[in-house]
Protein backbone atom coordinates (compact mmCIF):
# COMPACT_ATOMS: atom_id res chain seq x y z
CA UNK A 1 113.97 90.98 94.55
CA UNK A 2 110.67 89.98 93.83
CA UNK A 3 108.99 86.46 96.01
CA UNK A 4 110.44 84.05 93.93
CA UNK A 5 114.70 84.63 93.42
CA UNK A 6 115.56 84.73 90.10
CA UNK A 7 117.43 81.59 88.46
CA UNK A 8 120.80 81.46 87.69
CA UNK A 9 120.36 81.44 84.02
CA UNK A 10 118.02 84.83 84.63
CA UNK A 11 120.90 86.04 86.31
CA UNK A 12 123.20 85.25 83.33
CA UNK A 13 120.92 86.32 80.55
CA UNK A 14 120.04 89.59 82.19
CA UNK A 15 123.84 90.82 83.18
CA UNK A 16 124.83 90.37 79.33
CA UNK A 17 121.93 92.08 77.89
CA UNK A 18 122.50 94.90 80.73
CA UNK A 19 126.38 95.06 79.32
CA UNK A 20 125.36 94.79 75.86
CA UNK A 21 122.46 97.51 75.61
CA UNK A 22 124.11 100.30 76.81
CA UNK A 23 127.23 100.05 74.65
CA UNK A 24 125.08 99.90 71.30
CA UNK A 25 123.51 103.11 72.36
CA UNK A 26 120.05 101.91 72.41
CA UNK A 27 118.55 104.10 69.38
CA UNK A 28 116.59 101.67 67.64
CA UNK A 29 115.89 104.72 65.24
CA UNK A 30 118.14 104.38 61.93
CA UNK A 31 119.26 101.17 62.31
CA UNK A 32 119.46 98.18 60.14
CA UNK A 33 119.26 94.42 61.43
CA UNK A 34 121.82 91.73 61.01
CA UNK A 35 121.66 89.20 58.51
CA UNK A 36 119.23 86.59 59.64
CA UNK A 37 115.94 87.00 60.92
CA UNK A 38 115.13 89.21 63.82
CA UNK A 39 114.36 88.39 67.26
CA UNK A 40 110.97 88.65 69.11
CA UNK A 41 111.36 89.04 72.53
CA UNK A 42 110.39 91.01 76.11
CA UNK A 43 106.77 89.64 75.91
CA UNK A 44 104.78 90.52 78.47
CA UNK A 45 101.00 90.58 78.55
CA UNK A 46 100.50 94.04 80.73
CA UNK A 47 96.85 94.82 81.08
CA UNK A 48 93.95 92.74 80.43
CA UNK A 49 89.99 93.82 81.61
CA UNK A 50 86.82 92.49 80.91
CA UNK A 51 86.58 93.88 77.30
CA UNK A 52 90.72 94.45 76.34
CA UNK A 53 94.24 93.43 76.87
CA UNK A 54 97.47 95.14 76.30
CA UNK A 55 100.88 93.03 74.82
CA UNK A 56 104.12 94.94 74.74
CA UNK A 57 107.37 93.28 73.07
CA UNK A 58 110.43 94.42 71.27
CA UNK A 59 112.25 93.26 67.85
CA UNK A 60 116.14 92.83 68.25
CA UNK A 61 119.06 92.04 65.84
CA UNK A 62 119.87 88.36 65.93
CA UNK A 63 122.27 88.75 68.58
CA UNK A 64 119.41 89.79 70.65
CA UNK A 65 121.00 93.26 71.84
CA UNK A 66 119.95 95.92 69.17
CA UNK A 67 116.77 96.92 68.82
CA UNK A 68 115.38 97.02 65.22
CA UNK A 69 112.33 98.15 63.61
CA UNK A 70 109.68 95.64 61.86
CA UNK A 71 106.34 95.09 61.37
CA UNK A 72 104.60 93.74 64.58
CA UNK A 73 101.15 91.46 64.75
CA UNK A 74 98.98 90.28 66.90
CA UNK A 75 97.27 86.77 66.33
CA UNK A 76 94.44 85.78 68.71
CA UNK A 77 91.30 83.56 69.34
CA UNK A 78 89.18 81.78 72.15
CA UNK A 79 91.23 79.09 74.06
CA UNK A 80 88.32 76.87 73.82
CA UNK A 81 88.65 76.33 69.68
CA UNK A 82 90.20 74.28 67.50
CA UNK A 83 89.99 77.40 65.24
CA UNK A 84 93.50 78.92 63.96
CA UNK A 85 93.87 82.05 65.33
CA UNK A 86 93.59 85.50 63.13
CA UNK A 87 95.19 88.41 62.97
CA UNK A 88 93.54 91.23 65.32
CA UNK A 89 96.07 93.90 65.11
CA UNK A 90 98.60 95.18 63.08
CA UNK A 91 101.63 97.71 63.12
CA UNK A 92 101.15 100.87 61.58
CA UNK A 93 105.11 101.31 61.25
CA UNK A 94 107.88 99.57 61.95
CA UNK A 95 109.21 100.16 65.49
CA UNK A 96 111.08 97.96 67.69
CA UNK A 97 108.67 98.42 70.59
CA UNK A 98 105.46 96.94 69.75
CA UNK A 99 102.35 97.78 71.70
CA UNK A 100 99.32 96.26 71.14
CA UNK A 101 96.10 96.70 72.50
CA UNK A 102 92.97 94.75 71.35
CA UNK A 103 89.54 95.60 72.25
CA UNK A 104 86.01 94.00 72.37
CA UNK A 105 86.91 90.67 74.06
CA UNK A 106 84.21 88.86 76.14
CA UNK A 107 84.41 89.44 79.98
CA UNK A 108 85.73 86.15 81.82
CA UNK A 109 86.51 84.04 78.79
CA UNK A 110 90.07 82.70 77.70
CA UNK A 111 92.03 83.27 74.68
CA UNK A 112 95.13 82.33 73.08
CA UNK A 113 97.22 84.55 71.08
CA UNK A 114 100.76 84.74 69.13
CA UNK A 115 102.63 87.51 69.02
CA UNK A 116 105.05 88.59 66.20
CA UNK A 117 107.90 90.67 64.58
CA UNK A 118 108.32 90.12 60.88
CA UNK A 119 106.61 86.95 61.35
CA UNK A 120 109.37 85.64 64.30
CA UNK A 121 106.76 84.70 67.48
CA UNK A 122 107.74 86.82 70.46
CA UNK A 123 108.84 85.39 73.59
CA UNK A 124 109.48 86.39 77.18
CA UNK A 125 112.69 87.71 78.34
CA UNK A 126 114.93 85.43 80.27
CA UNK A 127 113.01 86.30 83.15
CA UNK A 128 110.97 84.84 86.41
CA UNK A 129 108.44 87.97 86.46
CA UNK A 130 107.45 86.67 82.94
CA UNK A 131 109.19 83.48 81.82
CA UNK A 132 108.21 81.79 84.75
CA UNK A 133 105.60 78.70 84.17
CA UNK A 134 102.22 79.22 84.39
CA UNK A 135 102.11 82.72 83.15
CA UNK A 136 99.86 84.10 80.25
CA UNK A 137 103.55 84.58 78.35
CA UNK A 138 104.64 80.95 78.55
CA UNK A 139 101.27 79.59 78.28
CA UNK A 140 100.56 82.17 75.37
CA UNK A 141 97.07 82.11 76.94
CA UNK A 142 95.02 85.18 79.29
CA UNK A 143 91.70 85.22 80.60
CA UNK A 144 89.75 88.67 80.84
CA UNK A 145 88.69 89.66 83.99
CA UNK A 146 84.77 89.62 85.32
CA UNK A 147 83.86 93.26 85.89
CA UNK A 148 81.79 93.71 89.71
CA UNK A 149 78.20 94.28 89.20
CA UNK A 150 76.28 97.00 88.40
CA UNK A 151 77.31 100.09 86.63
CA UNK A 152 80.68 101.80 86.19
CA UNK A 153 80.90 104.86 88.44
CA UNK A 154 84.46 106.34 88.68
CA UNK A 155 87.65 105.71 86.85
CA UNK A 156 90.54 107.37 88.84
CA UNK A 157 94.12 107.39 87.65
CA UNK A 158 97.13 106.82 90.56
CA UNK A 159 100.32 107.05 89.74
CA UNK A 160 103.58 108.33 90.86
CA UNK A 161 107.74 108.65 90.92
CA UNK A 162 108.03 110.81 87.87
CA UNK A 163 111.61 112.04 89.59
CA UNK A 164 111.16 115.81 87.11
CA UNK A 165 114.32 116.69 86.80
CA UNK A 166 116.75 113.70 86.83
CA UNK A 167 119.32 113.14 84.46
CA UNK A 168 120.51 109.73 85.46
CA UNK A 169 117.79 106.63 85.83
CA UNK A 170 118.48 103.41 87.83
CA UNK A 171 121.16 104.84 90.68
CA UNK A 172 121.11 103.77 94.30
CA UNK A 173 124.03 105.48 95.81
CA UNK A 174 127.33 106.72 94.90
CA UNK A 175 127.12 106.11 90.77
CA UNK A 176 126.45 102.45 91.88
CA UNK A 177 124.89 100.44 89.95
CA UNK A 178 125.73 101.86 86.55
CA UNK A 179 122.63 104.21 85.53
CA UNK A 180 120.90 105.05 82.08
CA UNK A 181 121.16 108.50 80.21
CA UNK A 182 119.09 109.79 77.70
CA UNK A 183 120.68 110.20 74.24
CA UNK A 184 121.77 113.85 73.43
CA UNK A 185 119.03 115.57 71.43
CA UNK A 186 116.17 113.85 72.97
CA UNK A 187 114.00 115.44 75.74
CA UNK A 188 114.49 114.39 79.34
CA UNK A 189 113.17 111.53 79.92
CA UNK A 190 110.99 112.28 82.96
CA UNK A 191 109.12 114.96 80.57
CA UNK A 192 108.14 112.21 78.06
CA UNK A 193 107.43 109.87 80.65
CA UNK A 194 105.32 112.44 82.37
CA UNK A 195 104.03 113.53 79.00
CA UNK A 196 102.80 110.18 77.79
CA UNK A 197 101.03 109.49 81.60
CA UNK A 198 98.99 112.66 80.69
CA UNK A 199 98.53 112.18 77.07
CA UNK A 200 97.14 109.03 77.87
CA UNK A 201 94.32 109.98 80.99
CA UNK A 202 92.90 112.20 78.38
CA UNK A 203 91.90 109.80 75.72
CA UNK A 204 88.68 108.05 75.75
CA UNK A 205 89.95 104.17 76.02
CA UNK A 206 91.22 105.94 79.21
CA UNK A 207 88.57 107.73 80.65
CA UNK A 208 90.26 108.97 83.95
CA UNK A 209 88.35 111.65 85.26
CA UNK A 210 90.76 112.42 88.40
CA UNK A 211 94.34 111.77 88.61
CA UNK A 212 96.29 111.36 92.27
CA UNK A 213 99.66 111.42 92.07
CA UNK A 214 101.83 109.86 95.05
CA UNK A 215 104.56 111.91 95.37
CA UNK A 216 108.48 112.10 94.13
CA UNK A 217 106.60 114.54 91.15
CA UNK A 218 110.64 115.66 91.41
CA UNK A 219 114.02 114.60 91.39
CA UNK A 220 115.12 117.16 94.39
CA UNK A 221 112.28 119.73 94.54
CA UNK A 222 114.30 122.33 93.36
CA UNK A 223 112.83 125.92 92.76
CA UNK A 224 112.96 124.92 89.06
CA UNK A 225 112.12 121.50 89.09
CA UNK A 226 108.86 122.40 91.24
CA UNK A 227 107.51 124.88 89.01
CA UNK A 228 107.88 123.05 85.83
CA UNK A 229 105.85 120.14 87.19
CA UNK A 230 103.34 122.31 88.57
CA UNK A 231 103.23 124.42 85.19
CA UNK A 232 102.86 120.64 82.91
CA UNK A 233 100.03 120.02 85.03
CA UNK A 234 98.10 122.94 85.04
CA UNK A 235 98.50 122.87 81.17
CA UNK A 236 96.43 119.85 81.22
CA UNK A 237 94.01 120.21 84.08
CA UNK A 238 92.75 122.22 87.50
CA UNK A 239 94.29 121.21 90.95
CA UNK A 240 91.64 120.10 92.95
CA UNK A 241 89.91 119.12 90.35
CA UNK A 242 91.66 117.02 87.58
CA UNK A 243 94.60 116.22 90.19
CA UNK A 244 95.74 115.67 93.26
CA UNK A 245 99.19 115.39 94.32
CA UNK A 246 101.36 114.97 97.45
CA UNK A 247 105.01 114.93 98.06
CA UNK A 248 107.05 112.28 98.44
CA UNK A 249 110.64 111.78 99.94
CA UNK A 250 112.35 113.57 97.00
CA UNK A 251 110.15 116.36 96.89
CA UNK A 252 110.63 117.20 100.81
CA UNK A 253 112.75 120.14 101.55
CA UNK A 254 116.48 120.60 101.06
CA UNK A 255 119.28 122.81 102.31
CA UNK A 256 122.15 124.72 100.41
CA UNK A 257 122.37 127.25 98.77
CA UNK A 258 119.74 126.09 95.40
CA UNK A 259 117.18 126.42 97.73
CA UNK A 260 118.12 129.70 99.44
CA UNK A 261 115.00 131.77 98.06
CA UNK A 262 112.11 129.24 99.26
CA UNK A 263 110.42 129.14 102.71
CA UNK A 264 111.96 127.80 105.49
CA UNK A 265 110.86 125.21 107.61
CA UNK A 266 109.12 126.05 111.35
CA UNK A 267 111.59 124.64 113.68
CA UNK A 268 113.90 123.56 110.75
CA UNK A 269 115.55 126.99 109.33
CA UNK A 270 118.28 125.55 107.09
CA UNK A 271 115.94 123.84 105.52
CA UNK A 272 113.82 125.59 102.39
CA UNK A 273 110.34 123.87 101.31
CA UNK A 274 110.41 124.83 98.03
CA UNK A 275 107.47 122.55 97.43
CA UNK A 276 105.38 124.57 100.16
CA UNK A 277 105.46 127.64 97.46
CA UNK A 278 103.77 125.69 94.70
CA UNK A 279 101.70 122.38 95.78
CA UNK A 280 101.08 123.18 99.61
CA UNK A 281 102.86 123.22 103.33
CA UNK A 282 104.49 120.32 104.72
CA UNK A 283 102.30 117.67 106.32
CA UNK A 284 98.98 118.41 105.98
CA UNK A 285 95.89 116.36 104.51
CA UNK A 286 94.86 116.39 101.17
CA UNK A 287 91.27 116.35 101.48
CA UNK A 288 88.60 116.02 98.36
CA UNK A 289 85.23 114.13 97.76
CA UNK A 290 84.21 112.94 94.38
CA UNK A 291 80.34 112.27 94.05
CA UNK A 292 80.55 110.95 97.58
CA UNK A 293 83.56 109.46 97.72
CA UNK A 294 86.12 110.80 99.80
CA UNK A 295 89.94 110.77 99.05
CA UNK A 296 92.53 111.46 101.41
CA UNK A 297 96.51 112.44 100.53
CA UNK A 298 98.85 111.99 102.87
CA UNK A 299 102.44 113.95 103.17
CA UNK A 300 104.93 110.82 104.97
CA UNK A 301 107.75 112.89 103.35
CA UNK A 302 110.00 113.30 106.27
CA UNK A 303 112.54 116.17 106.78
CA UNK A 304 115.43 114.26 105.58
CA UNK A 305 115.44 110.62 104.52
CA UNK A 306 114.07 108.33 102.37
CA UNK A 307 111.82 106.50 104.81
CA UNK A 308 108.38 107.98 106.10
CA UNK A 309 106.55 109.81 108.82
CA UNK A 310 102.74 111.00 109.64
CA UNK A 311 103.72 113.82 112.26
CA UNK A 312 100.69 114.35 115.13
CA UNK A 313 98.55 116.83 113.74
CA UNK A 314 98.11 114.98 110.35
CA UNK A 315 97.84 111.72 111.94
CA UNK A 316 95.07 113.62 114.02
CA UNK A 317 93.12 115.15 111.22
CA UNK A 318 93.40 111.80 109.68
CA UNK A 319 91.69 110.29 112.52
CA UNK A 320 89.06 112.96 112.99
CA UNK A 321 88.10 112.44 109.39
CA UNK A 322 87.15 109.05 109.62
CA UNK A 323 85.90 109.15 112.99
CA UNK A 324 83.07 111.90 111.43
CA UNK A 325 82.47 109.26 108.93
CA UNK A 326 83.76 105.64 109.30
CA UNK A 327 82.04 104.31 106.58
CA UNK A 328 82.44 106.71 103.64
CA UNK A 329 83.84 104.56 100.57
CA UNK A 330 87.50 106.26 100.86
CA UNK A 331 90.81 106.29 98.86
CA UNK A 332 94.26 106.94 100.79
CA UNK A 333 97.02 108.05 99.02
CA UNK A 334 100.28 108.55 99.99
CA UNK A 335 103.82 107.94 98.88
CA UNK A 336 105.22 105.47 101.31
CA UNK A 337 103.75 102.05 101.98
CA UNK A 338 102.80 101.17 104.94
CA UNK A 339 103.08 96.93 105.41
CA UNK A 340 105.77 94.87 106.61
CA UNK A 341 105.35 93.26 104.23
CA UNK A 342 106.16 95.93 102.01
CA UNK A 343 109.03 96.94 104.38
CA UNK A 344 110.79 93.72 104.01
CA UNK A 345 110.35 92.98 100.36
CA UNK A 346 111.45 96.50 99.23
CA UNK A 347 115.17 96.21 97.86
CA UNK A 348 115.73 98.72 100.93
CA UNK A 349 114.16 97.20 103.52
CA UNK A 350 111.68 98.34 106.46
CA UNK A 351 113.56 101.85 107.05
CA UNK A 352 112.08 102.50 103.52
CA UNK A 353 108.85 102.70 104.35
CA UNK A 354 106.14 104.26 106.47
CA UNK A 355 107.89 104.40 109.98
CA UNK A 356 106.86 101.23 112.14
CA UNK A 357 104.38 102.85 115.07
CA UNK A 358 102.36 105.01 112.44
CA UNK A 359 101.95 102.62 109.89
CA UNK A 360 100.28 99.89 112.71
CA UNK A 361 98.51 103.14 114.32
CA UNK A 362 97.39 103.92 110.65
CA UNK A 363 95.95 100.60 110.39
CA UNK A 364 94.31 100.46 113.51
CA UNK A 365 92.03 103.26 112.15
CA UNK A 366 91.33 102.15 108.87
CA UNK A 367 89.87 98.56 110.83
CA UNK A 368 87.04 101.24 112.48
CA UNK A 369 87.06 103.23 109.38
CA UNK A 370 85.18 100.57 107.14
CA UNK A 371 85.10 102.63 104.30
CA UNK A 372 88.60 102.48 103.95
CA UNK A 373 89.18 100.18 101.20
CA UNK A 374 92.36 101.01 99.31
CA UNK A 375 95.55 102.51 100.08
CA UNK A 376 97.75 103.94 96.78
CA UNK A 377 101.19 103.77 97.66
CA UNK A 378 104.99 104.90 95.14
CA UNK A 379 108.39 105.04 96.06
CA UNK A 380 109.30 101.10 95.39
CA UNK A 381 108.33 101.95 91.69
CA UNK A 382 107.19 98.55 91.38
CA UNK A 383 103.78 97.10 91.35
CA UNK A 384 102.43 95.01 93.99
CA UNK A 385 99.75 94.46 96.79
CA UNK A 386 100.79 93.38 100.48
CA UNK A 387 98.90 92.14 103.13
CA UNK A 388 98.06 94.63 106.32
CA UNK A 389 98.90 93.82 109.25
CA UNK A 390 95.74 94.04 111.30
CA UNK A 391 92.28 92.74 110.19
CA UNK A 392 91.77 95.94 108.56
CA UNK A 393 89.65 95.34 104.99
CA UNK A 394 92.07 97.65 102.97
CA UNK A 395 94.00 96.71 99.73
CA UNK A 396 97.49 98.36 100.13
CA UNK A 397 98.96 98.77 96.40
CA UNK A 398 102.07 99.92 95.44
CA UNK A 399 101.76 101.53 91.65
CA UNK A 400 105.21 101.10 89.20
CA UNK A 401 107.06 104.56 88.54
CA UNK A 402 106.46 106.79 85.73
CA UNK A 403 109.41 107.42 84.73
CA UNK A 404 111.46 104.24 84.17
CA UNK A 405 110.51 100.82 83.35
CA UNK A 406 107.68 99.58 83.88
CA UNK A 407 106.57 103.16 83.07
CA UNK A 408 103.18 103.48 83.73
CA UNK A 409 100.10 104.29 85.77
CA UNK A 410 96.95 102.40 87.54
CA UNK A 411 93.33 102.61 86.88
CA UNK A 412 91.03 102.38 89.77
CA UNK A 413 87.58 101.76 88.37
CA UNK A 414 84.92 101.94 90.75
CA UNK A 415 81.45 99.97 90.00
CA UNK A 416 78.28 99.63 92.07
CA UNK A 417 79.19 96.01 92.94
CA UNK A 418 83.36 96.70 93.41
CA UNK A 419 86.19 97.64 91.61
CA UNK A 420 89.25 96.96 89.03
CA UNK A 421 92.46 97.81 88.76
CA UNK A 422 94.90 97.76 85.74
CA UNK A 423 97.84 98.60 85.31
CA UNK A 424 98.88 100.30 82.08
CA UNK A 425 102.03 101.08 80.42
CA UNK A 426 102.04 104.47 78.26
CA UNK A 427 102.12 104.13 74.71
CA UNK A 428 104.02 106.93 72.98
CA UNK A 429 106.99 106.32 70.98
CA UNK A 430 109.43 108.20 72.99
CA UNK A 431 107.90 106.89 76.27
CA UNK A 432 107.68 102.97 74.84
CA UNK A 433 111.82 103.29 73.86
CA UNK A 434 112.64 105.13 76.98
CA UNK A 435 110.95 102.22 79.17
CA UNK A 436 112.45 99.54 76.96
CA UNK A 437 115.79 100.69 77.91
CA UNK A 438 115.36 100.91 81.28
CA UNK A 439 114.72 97.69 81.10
CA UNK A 440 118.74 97.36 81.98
CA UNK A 441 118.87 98.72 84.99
CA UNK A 442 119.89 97.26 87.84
CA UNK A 443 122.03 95.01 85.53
CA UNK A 444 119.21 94.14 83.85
CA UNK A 445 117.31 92.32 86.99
CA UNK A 446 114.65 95.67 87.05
CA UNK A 447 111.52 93.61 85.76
CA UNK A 448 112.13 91.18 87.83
CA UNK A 449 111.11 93.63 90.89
CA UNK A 450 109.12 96.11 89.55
CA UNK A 451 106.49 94.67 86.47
CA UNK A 452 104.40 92.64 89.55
CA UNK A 453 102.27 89.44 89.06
CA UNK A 454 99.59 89.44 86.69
CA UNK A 455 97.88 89.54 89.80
CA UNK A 456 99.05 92.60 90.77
CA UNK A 457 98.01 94.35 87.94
CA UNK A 458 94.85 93.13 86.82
CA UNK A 459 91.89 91.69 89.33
CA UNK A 460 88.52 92.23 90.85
CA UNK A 461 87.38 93.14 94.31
CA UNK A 462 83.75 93.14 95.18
CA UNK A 463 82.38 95.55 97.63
CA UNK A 464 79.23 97.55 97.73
CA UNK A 465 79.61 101.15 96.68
CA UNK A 466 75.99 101.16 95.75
CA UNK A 467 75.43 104.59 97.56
CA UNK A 468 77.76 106.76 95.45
CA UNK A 469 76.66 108.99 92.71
């Protein structure tokens, strides 16, 4: 799973609450809690900045497996008074899936804060990603990050693994382990999970002014499936210019006879690229340049697989690119990662990632590319940085999916003096109960890989991007 095995109880508490969840159906709408007070739990502290911080928990019966509805508050205050804390936010509604975010903190200074539902303090789920000690859940304390100096430049959005399409959430192979359906009547859930991501970039606490999106946009780049991604996001901006995307494994092309009417692949005829019709051919470079800096998108979807590939031409073009211009402030994105790291902390393993060879020939570039500084990375749906394997400068992240729990996106703010990233969960209704289910996957271990370290959500990197506009 994640660096540190999860304990024993962990194990236990997550298994029941995986059993229990599905077979009360989940809908906290409509319900009614048992007698007794309600329980306060799932608290995780999920983004925190300079100037905010976001706090996500659910209320659940007694019994700790239905979601209910109550009133949800936030209590908080610096860690460095004897003050009692006060109330800085408040539910509008009752919901079981609170959401809080509180702005106008102080950069760098600590705070302390109580969550609650109907007055019950929340807590973290039986859980190391969370319950762990020494986290801002068990200490009930965070500390908002120190923003690099000078003035904000960029805010980019990455994000990925919104599977458009699927109908069944959590499976591995063959039905195994036991996935999670949407209720009847409700949309699918990668359209509100998709939905919220964009609903989100456009408000102003947001403030994303390009989005890159890092392939699996669908479940298995059907005809269908491909157009009605491409139509959701030309609804809400201009490719090229509001987005970016690239395919990942999912989205590569397919045979049978679903696929019969798209393209077919050079050297490859029973396969169809339905993909190719609507986003662009197989393996080729995204290439764009945002008020000097550049942004590369990489296609490591192989033909068939889950596991990735650069062929020679794109490697090539790659190369030339930052040959031309070595120190250009540059973002790579692409879906597979590219570490060992990565490769053997993935639940998969190293097949799962950017094949062996390319990824060390990759970064082999990127250490006489200097501009190179981050590389945006899906298909683990978790969120995490690894270390690269050469002395290359380059921050190799690894962004949760959209569609599932965590279900969220990154910000990549980009100052004068550095940059931040945040990771943010979307905050919709629909898209806060979908990802609080999911929650159960994997028998109820899936936070434990995919939420990340506080860490790997929130910090600081100083560099000097003093030359962009």
């Amino acid at each position: 799973m994640s660096c540190c095995e999860p304990s024993r109880r962990s194990v236990l508490g997550m298994l029941g609450l995986a059993a229990l969840l599905p077979a009360a159906g989940f809908s906290g709408a409509g319900r009614a809690a048992a007698a007794g007070p309600a329980r306060a739990t799932d608290l995780e502290v999920v983004t925190v900045t300079d100037t905010a911080a976001v706090l996500t928990w659910t209320s659940r019966d007694p019994g700790g497996a239905i979601p209910v509805p109550t009133d949800g508050e936030l209590l908080l205050g610096p860690a460095d008074s004897s003050r009692p804390l006060r109330p800085v936010w408040a539910s509008e509604n009752p919901t079981p899936f609170h959401y809080a975010q509180i702005e106008g903190l102080e950069p760098g200074r600590a705070y302390r804060f109580e969550a609650r539902s109907a007055g019950v303090r929340a807590t973290p789920a039986l859980s190391v990603a969370t319950g762990a000690p020494g986290t801002p859940e068990t200490t009930a304390t965070f500390t908002t990050l120190i923003p690099p100096p000078g003035r904000l430049l960029r805010t980019l959005a990455l994000a990925n693994d919104i599977h458009y399409g699927e109908t069944v959430s959590g499976l591995v192979v063959g039905g195994l382990p036991p996935g999670i359906r949407q209720e009847p009547g409700l949309p699918p859930y990668p359209q509100i999970m998709f939905d919220a991501v964009l609903d989100d970039l456009r408000r102003p606490d947001r403030g994303a002014e390009l989005l890159l999106l890092a392939g699996d946009l669908t479940a298995e780049a059907t005809p269908a499936q491909v157009r009605a991604v491409r139509a959701r996001l030309d609804r809400w901006g201009i490719d090229g210019q509001d987005y970016l995307a690239v395919r990942g494994n999912h989205d590569r092309p397919h045979t049978g006879e679903e696929y019969a009417d798209c393209p077919t692949v050079p050297g490859a005829t029973d396969h169809r690229d339905c993909w190719a019709e609507v986003f662009g051919v197989r393996q080729q470079v995204v290439e764009h340049e945002l008020g000097g800096l550049r942004i590369l998108g990489l296609d490591t979807s192989a033909l068939d697989g889950a596991g990735g590939v650069l062929d020679a031409a794109q490697f090539d073009r790659v190369a030339e690119l930052l040959r031309i211009e070595p120190d250009r402030p540059t973002v790579v994105f692409g879906h597979h990662p590219v570490t060992v790291e990565s490769g053997l902390t993935n639940t998969a393993g190293p097949g799962f990632v950017l094949d062996r060879e390319t990824a060390l020939r990759l970064q082999r570039l990127y250490e006489n590319a200097p501009g190179v500084f981050l590389q945006h990375s899906g298909h683990t749906h978790r969120t995490r940085r690894t270390r690269p394997d050469t002395a290359c400068a380059v921050e190799f992240l690894e962004v949760g999916a959209v569609k599932e729990y965590p279900g969220g996106y990154s910000l990549l703010r980009i100052y004068e003096g550095g940059y931040t990233i945040n990771f943010y969960k979307t905050r919709t209704p629909e898209s806060r109960r979908w990802s609080t289910l999911t929650r159960a996957e994997y028998f109820g271990l899936l936070p434990e890989y995919t939420l990340g370290t506080f860490a790997d959500r929130n910090h600081v990197v100083l560099r000097d991007f003093s030359g962009l506009a």
